[in-house]
Each structure stands twice: as structure tokens, then as C-alpha cells.
N, C-alpha and C. Protein backbone atom coordinates (compact mmCIF):
# COMPACT_ATOMS: atom_id res chain seq x y z
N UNK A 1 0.82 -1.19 0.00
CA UNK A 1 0.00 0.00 0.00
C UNK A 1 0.87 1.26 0.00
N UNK A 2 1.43 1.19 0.81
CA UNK A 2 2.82 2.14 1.38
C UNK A 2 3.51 2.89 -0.79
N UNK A 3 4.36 1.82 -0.93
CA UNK A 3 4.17 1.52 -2.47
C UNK A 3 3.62 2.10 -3.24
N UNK A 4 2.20 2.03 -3.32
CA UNK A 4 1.42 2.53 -4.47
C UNK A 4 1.16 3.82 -4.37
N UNK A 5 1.41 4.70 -2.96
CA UNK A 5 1.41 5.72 -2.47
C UNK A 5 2.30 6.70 -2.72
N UNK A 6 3.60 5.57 -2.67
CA UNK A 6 4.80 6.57 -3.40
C UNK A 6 4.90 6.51 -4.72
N UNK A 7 4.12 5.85 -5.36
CA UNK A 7 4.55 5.79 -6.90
C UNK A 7 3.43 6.65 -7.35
N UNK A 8 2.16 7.02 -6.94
CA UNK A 8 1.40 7.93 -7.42
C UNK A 8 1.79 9.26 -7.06
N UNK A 9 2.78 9.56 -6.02
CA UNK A 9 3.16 10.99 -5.69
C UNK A 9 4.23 10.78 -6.43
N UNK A 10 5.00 9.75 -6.48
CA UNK A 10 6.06 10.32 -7.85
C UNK A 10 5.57 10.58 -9.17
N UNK A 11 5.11 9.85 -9.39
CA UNK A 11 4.08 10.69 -10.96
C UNK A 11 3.52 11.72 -10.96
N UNK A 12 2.35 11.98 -10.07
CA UNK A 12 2.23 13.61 -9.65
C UNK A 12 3.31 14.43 -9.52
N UNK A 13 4.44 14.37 -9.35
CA UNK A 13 5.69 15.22 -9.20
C UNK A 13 6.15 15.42 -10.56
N UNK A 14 6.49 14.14 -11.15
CA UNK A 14 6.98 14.11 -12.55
C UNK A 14 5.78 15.02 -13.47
N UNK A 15 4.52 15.19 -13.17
CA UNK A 15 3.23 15.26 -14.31
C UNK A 15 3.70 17.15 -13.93
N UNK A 16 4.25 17.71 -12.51
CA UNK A 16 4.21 19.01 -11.81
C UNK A 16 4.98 19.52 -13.19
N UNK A 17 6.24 18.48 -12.54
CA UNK A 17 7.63 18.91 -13.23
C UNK A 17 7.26 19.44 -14.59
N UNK A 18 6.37 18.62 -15.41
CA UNK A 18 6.71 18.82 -16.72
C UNK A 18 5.66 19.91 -17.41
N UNK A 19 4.35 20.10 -16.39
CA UNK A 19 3.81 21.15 -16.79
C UNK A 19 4.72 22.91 -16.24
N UNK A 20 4.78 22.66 -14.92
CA UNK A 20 5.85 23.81 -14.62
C UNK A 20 6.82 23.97 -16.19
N UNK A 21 7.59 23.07 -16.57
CA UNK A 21 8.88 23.03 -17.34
C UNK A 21 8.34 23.84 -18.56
N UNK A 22 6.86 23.52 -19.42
CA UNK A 22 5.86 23.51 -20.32
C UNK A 22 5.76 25.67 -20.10
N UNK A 23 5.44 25.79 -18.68
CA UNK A 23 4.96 26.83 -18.96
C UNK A 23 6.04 27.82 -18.89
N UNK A 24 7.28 27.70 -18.36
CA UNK A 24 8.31 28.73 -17.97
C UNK A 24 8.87 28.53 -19.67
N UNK A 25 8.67 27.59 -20.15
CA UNK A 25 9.34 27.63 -21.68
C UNK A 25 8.69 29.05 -22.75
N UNK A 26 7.13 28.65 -22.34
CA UNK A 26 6.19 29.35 -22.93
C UNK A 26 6.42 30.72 -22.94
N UNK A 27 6.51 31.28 -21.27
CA UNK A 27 6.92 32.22 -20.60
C UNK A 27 8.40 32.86 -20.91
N UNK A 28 9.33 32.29 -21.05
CA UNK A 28 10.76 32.96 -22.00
C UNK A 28 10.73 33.19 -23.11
N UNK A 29 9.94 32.56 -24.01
CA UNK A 29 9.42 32.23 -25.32
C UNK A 29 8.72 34.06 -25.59
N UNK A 30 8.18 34.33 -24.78
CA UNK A 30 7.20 35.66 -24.99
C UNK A 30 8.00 36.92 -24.43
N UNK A 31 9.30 36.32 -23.28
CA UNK A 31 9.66 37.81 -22.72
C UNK A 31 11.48 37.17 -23.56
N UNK A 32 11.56 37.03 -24.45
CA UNK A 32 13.12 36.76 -24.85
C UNK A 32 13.89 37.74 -24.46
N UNK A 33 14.84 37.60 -24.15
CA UNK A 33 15.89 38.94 -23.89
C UNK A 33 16.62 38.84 -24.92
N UNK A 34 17.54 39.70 -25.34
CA UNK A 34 18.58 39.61 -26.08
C UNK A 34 19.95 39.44 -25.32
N UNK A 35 20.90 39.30 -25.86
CA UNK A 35 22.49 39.02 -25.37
C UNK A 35 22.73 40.36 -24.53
N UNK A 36 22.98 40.86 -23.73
CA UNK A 36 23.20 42.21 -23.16
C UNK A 36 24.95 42.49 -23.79
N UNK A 37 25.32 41.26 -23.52
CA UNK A 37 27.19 41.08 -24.18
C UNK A 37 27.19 41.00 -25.56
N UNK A 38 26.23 41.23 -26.20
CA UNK A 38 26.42 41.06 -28.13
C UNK A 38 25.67 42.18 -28.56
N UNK A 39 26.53 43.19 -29.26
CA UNK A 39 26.08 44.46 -29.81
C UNK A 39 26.21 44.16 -31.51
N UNK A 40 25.36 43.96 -32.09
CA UNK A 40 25.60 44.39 -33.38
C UNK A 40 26.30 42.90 -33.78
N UNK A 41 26.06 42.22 -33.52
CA UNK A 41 27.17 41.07 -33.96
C UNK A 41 28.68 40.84 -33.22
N UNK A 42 29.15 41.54 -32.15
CA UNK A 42 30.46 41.90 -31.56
C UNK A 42 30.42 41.77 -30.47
N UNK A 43 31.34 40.84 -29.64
CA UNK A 43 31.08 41.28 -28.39
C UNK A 43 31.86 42.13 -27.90
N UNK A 44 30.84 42.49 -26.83
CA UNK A 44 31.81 43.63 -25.58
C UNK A 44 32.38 43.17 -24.23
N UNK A 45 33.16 43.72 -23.73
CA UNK A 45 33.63 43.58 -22.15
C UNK A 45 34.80 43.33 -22.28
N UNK A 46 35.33 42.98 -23.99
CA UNK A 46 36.88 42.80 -23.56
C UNK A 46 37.69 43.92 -23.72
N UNK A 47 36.86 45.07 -23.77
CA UNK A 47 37.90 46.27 -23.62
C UNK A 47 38.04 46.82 -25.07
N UNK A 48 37.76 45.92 -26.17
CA UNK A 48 37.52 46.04 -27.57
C UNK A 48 37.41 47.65 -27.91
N UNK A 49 37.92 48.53 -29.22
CA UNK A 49 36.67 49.52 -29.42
C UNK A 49 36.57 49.36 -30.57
N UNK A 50 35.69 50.38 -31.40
CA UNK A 50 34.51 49.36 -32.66
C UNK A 50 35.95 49.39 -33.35
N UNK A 51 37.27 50.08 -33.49
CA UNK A 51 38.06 49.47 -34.84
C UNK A 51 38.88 48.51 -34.44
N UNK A 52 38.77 48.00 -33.50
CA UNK A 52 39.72 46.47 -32.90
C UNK A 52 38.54 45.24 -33.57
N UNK A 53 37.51 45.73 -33.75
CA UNK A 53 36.02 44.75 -33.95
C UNK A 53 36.58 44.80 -35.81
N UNK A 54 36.63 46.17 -36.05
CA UNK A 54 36.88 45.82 -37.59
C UNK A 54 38.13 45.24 -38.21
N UNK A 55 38.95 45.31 -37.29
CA UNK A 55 40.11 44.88 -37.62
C UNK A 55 40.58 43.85 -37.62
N UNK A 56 39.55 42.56 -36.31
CA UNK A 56 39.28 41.64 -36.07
C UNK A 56 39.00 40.72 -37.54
N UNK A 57 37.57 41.63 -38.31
CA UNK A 57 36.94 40.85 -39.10
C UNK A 57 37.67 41.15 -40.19
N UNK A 58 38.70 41.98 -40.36
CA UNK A 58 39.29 42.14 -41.40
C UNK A 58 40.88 41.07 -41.45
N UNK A 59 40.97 40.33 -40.03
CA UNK A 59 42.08 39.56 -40.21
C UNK A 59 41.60 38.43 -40.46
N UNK A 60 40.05 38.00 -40.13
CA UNK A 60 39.13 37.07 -40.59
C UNK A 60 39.24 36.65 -41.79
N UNK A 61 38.88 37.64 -42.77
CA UNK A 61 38.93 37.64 -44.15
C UNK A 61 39.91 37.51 -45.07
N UNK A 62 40.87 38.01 -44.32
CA UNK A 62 42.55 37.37 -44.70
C UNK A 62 42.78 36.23 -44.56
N UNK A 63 42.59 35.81 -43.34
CA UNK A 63 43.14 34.22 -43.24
C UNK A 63 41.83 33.29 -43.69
N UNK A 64 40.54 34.24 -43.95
CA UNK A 64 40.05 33.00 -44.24
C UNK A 64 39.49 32.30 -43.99
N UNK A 65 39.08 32.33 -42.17
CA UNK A 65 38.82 31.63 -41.32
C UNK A 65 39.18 32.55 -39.95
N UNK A 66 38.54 31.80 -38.82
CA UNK A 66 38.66 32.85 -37.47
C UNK A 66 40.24 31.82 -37.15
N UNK A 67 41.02 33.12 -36.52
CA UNK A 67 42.42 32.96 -35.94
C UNK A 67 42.64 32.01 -35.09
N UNK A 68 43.71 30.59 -35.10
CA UNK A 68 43.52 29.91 -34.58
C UNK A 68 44.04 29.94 -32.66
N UNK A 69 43.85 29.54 -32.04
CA UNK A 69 44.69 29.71 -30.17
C UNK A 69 46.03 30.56 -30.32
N UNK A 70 46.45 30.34 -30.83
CA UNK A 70 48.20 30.96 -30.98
C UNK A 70 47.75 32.48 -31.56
N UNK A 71 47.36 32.54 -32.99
CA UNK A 71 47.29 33.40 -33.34
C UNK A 71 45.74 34.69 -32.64
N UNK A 72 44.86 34.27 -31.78
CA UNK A 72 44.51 34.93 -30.84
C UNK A 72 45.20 34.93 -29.55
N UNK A 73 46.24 34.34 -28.99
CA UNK A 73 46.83 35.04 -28.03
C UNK A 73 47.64 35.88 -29.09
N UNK A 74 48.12 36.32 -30.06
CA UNK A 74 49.16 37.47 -30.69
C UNK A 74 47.90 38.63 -30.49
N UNK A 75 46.78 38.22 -31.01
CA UNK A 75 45.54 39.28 -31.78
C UNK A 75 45.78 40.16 -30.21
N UNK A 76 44.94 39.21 -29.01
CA UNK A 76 44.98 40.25 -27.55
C UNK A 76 46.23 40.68 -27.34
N UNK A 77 47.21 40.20 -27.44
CA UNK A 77 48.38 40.76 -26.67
C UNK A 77 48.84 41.98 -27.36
N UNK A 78 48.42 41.99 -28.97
CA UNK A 78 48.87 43.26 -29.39
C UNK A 78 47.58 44.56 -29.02
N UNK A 79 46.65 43.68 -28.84
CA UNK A 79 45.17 44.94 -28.20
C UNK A 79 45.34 45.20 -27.07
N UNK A 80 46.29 44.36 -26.11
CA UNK A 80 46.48 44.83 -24.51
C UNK A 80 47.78 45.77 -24.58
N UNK A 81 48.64 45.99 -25.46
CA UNK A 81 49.60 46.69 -25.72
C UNK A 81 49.21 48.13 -25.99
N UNK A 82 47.66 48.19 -26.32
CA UNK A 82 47.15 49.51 -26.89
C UNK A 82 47.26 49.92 -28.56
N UNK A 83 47.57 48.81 -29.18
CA UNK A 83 47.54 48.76 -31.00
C UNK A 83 46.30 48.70 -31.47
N UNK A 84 45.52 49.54 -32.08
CA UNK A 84 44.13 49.52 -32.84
C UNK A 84 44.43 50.06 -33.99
N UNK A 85 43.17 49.22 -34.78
CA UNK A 85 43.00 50.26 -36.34
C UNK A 85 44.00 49.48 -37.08
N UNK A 86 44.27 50.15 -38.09
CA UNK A 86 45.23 49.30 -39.04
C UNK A 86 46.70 49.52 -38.61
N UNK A 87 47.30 49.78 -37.61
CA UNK A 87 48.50 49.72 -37.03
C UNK A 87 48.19 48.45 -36.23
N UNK A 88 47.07 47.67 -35.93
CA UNK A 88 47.43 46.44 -35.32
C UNK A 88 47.27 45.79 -36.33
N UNK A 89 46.40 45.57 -37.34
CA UNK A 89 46.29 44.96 -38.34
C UNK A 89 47.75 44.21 -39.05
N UNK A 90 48.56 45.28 -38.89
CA UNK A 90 49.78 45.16 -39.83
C UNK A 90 50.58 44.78 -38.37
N UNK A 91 50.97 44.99 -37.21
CA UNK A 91 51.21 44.57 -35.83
C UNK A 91 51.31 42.51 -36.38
N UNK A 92 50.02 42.61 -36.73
CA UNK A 92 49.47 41.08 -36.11
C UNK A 92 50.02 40.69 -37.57
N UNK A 93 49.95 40.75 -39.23
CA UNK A 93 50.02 40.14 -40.13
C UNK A 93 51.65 39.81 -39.93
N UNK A 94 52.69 41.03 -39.36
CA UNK A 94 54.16 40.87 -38.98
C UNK A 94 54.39 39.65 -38.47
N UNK A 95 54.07 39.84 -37.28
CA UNK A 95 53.74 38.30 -36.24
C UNK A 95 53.79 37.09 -36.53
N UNK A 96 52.40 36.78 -37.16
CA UNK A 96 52.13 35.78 -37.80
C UNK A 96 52.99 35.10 -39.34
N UNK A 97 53.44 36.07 -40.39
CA UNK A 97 54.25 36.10 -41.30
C UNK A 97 55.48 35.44 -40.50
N UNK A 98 55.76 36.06 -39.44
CA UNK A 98 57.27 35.66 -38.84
C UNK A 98 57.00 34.41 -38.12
N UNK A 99 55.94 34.03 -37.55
CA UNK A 99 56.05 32.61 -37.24
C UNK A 99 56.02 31.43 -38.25
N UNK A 100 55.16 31.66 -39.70
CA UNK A 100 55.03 30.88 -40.67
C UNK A 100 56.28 30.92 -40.85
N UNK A 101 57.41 31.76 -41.30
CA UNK A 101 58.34 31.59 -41.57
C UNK A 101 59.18 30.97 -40.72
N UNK A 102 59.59 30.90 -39.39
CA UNK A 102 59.85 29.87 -38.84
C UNK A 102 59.85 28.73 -38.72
């Protein structure tokens, strides 16, 4: 008896669970937020300003592909140095040129 007692309150729990789950879906579904960290396609907080963003997508388009681990630690370290705009651009193509060649 004991048994059948707990297995109907576990189903009632599970039946809670899944209407609760049903309606908070519904409920995000209608109030979506957007990214507060994604402006425009870019993110922010790393200190970025919009020509480190263009300069970004412009080393993109060079290589072709997004920069692999190595070549984003060069990308930040020359943006934590204070290089923007097309003086990092040419910063970072140096870099990288000199490691291929290695």
C-alpha cells in the first residue's frame, strides 16, 4: 500500500515537473531577452573599441577563417599593448608572417 502511495506521488511530481517546465518555456518564449554582451554582432567587455572589432573581421577575411589559439593570443596581446585600427592589423600580419616563416 505504502508503495502505491509513493509511486502515485512520484508521478504527480513528474506530471508538476513537466507542466511547470511547459509553462516557464512558454513564458521565455514571450519575454526573450537579447544578449546584453552582443552588440551588433560583436562582443563587448573585452575592452575592444569598434576598430579592434573591424580589424578583427578584417584579419578574418585574410586568413580565411577565425584565428587559430596561438594566433589569438598574438591578436589580444597586441590589443592589450594599446595597438588599434590598421596599425594592429599590420602589428598582427608581422607576427604571424614571422612565425610561418619559422
Amino acid at each position: 500500500m505504502e508503495l502505491v502511495i509513493y509511486g502515485i506521488g512520484i508521478v504527480l511530481l513528474l506530471v508538476l515537473i513537466v507542466f511547470m517546465f511547459i509553462l516557464g518555456y512558454r513564458e521565455s518564449l514571450r519575454y526573450k531577452v537579447e544578449d546584453p554582451f552582443v552588440i551588433e554582432n560583436h562582443m563587448i567587455g573585452e575592452g575592444w573599441e569598434n576598430d579592434t572589432f573591424v580589424e578583427y573581421e578584417k584579419i578574418i577575411d585574410i586568413l580565411g577563417r577565425e584565428p587559430s589559439e596561438d594566433e589569438m593570443r598574438e591578436f589580444l596581446s597586441l590589443v592589450e599593448e594599446g595597438y588599434h585600427g590598421d596599425t594592429l592589423l599590420k602589428k598582427f600580419i608581422e607576427k604571424i608572417n614571422k612565425k610561418h616563416h619559422h
